[in-house]
N, C-alpha and C. Protein backbone atom coordinates (compact mmCIF):
# COMPACT_ATOMS: atom_id res chain seq x y z
N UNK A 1 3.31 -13.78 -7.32
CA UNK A 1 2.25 -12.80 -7.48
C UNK A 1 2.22 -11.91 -6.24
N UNK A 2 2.24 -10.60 -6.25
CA UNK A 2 1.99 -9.61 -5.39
C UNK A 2 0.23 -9.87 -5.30
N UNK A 3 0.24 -9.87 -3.78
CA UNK A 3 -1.16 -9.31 -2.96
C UNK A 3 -1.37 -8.84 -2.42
N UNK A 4 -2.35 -8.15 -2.41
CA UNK A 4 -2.43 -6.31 -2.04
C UNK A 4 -3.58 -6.81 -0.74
N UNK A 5 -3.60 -6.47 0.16
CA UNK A 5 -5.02 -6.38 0.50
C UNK A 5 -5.53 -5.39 1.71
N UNK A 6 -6.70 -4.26 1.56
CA UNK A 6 -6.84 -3.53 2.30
C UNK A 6 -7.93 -3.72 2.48
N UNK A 7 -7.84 -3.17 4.39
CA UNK A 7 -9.12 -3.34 5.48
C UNK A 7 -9.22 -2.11 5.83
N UNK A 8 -11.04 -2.31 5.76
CA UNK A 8 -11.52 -0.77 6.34
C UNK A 8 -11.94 -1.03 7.91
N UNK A 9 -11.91 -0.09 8.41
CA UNK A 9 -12.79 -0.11 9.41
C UNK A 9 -14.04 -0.09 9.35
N UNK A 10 -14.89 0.06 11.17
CA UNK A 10 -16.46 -0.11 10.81
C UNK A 10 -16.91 1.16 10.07
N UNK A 11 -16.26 2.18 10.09
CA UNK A 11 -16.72 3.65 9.17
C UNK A 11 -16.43 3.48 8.08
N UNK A 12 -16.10 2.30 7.90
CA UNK A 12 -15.32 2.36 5.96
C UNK A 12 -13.87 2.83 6.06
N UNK A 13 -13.16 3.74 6.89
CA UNK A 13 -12.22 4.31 6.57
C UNK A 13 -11.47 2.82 6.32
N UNK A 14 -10.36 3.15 5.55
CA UNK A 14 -8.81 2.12 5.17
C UNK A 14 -7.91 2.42 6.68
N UNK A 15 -7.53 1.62 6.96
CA UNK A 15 -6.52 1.55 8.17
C UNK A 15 -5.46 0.80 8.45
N UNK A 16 -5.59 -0.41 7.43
CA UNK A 16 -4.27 -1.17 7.11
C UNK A 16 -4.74 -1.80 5.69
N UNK A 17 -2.81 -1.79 5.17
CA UNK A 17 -2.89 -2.37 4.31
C UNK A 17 -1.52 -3.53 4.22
N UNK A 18 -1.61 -4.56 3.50
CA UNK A 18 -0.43 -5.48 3.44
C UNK A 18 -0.19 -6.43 1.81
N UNK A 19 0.82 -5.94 1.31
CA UNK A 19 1.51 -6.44 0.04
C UNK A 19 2.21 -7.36 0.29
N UNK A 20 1.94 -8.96 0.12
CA UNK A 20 3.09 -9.72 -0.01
C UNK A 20 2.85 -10.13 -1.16
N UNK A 21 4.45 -11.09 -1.69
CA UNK A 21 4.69 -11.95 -2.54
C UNK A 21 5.66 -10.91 -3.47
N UNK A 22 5.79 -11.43 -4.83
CA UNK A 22 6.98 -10.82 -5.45
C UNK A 22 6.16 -10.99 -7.11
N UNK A 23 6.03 -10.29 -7.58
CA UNK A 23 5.49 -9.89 -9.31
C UNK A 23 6.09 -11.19 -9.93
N UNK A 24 7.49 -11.05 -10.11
CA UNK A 24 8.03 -11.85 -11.12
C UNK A 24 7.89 -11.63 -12.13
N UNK A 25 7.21 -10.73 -12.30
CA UNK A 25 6.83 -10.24 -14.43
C UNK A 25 8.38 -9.66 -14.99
N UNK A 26 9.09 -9.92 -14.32
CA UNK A 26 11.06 -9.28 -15.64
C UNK A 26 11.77 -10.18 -14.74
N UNK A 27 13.31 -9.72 -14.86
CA UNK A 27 14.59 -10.56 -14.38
C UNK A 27 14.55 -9.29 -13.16
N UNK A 28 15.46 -9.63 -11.93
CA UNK A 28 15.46 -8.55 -11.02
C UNK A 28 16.56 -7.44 -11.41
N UNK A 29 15.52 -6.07 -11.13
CA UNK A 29 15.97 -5.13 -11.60
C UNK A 29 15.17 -4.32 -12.55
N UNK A 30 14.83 -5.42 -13.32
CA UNK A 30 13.51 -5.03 -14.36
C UNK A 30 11.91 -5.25 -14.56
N UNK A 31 12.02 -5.78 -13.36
CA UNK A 31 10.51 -5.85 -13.10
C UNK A 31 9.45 -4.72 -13.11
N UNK A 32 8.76 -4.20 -13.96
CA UNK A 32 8.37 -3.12 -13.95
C UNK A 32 6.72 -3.09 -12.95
N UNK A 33 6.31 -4.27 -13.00
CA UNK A 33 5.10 -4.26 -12.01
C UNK A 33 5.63 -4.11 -10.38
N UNK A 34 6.60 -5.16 -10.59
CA UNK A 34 7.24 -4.37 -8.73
C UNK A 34 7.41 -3.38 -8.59
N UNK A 35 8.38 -2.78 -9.60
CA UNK A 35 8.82 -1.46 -9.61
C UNK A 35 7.37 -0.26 -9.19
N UNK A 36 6.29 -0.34 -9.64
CA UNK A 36 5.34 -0.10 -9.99
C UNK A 36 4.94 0.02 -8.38
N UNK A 37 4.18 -1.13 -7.74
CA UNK A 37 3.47 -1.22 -6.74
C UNK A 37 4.64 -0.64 -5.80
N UNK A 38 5.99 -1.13 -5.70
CA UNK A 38 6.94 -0.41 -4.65
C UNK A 38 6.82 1.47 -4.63
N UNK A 39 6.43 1.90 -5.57
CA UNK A 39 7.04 3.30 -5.98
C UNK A 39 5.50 4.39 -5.31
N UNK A 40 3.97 3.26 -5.38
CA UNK A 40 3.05 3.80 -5.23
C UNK A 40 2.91 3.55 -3.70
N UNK A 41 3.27 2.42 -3.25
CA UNK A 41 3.03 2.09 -1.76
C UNK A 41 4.16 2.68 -0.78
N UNK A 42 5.40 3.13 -0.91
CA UNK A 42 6.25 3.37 -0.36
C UNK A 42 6.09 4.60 -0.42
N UNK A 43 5.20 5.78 -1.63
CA UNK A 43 5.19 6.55 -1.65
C UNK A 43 4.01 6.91 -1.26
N UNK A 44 2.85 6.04 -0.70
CA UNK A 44 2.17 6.30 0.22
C UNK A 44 2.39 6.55 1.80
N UNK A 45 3.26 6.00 2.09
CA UNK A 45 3.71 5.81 3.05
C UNK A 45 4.55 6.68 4.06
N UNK A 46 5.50 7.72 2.84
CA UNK A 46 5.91 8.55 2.85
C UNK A 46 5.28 9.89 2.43
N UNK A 47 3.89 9.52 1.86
CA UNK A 47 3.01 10.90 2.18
C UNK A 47 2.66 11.04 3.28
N UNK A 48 1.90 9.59 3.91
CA UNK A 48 1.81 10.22 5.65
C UNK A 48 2.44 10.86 6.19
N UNK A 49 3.91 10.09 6.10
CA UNK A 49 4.52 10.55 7.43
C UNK A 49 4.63 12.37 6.89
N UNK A 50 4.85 12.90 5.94
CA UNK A 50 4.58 14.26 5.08
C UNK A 50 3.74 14.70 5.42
N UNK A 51 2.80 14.78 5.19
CA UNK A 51 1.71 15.49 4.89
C UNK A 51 0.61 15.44 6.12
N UNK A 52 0.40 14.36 6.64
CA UNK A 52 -0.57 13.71 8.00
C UNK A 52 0.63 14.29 9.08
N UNK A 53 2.00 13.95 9.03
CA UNK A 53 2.64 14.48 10.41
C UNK A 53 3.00 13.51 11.45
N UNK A 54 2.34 12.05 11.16
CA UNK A 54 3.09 11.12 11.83
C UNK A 54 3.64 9.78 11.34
N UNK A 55 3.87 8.85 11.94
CA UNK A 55 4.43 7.62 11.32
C UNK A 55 3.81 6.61 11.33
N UNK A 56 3.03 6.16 10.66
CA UNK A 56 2.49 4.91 11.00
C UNK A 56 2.98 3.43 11.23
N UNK A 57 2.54 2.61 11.75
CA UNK A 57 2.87 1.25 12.24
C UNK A 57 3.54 0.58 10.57
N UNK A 58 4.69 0.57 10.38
CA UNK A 58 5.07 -0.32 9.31
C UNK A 58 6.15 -1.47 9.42
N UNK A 59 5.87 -2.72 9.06
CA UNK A 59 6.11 -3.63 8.78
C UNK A 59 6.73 -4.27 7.80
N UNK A 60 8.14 -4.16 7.13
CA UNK A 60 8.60 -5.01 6.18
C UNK A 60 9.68 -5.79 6.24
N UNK A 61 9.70 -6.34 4.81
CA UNK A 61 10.97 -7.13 4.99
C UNK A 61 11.99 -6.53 3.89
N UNK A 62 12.94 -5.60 4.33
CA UNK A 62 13.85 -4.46 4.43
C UNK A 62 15.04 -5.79 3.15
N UNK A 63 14.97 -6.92 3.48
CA UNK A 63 16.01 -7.68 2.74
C UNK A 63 15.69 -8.49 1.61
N UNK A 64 14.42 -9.07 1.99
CA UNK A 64 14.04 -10.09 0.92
C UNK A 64 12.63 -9.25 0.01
N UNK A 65 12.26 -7.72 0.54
CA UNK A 65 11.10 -7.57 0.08
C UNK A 65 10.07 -9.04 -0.04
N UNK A 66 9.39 -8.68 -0.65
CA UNK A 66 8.01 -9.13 -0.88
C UNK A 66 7.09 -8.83 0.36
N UNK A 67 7.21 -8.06 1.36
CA UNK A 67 6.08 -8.15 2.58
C UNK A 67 6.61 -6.50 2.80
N UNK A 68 5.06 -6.32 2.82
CA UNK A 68 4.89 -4.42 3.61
C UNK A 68 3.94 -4.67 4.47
N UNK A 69 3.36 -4.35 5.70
CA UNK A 69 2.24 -4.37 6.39
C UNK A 69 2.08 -2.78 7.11
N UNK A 70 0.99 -1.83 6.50
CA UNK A 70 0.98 -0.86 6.81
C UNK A 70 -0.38 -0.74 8.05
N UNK A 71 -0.30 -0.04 9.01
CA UNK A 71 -1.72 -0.01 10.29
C UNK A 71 -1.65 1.67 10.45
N UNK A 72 -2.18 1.69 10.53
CA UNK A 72 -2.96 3.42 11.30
C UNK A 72 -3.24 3.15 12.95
N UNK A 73 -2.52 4.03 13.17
CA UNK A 73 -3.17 4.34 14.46
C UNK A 73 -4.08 4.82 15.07
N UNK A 74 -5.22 4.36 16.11
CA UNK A 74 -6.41 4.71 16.47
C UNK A 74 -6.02 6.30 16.75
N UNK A 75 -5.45 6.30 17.62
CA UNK A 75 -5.33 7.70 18.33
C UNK A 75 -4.54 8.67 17.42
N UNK A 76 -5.07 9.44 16.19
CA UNK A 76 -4.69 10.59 15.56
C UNK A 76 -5.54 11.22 15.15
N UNK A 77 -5.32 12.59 15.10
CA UNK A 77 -6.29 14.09 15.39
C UNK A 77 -7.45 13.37 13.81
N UNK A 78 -8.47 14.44 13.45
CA UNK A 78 -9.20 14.11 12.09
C UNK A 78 -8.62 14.58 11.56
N UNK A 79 -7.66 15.78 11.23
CA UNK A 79 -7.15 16.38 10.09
C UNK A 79 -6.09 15.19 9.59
N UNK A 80 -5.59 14.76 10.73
CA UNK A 80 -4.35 13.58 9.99
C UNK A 80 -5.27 12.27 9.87
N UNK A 81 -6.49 12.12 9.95
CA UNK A 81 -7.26 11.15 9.45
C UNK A 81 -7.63 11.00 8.32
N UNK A 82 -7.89 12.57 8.15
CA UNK A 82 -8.61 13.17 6.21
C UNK A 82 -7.45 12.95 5.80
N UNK A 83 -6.23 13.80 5.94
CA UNK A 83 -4.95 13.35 4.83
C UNK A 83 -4.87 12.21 4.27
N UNK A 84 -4.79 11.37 5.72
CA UNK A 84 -4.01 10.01 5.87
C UNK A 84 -5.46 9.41 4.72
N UNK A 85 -6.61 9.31 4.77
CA UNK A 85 -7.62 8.68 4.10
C UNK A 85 -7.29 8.80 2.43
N UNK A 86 -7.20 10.35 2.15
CA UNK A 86 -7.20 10.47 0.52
C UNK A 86 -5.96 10.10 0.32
N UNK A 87 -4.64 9.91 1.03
CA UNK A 87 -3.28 8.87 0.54
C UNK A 87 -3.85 7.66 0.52
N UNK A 88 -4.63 6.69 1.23
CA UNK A 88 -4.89 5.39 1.09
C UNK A 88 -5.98 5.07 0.06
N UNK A 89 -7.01 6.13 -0.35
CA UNK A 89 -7.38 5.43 -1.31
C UNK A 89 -6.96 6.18 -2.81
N UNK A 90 -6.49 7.16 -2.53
CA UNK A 90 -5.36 6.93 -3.73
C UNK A 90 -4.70 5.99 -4.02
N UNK A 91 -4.15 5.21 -3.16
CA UNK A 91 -3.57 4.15 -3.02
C UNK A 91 -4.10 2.74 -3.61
N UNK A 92 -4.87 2.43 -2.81
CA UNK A 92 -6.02 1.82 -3.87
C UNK A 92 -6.23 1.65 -4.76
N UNK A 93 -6.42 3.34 -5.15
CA UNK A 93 -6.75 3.27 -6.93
C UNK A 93 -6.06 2.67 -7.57
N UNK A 94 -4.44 3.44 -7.05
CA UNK A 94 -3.39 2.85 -8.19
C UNK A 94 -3.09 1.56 -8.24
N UNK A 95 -3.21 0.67 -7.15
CA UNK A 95 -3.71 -0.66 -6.79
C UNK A 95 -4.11 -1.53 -8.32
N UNK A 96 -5.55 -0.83 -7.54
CA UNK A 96 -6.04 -1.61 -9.02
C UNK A 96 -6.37 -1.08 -10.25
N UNK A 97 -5.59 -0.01 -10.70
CA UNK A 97 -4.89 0.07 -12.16
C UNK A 97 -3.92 -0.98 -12.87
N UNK A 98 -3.36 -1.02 -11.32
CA UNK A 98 -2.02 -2.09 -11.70
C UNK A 98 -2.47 -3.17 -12.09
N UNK A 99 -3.67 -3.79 -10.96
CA UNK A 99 -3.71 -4.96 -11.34
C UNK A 99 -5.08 -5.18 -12.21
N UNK A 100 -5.16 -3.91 -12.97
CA UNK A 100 -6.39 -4.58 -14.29
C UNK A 100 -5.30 -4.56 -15.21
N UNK A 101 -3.93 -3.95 -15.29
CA UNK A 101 -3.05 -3.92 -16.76
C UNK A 101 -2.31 -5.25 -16.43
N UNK A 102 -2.00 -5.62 -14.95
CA UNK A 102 -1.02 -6.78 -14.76
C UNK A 102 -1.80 -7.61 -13.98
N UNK A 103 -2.86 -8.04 -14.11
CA UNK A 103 -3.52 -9.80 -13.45
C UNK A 103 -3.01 -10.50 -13.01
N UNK A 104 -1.81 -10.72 -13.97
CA UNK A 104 -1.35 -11.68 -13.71
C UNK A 104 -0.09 -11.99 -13.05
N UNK A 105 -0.09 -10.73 -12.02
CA UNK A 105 0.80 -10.37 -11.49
C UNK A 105 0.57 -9.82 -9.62
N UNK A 106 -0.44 -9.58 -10.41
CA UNK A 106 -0.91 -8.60 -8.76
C UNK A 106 -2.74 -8.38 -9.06
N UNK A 107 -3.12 -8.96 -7.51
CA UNK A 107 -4.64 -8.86 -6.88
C UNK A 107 -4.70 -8.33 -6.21
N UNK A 108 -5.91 -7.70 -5.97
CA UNK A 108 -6.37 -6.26 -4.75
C UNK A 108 -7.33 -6.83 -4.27
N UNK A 109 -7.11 -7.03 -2.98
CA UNK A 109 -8.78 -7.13 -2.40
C UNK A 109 -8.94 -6.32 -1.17
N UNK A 110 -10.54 -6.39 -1.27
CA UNK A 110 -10.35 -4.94 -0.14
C UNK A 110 -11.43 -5.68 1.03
N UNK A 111 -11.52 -5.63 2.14
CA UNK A 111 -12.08 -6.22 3.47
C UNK A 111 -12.64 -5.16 4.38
């Protein structure tokens, strides 16, 4: 089972997030819930560094997947705060789209 789980800060903002574990819902290759959470989180990830202008603190495991650990950095301007905010809870959302169609696959919790 993929687990999602994102922490706000004391303002509420999102500032890290971390996916481990592995779906298992197909054979590899066809897993369409991995496929799924990889395509929304990686492509979060790559909106920052786009659109916000820098790179944030990321964490994975490049071989075995199942682990992303994404952090924000304290020290960036507000404009790359606002970006960086509506990518993460976009992020979110699609989060838990996923996991009201796939339960049984993937949990969101948010801290």
């Amino acid at each position: 089972m993929i687990k999602a789980i994102f922490t706000r800060d004391g303002d509420g903002a999102l500032h890290q997030f971390k996916l481990t574990g592995h779906a298992d819902s197909g054979e590899y290759g066809q897993d369409i819930v991995c496929a799924a959470v990889s395509a929304v989180s990686i492509g979060a990830v790559n909106g920052i560094e786009a659109l916000a202008g820098y790179e944030p603190t990321v964490v994975a495991d490049e071989v075995n997947g199942g682990h992303l650990d994404v952090t924000i950095p304290h020290r960036i301007s507000q404009d790359q705060r606002h970006t960086t905010q509506i990518l993460l809870e976009s992020l979110l959302l699609a989060m838990q789209d996923i996991a009201a169609d796939y339960g049984d696959y993937v949990t969101v919790q948010t801290k």
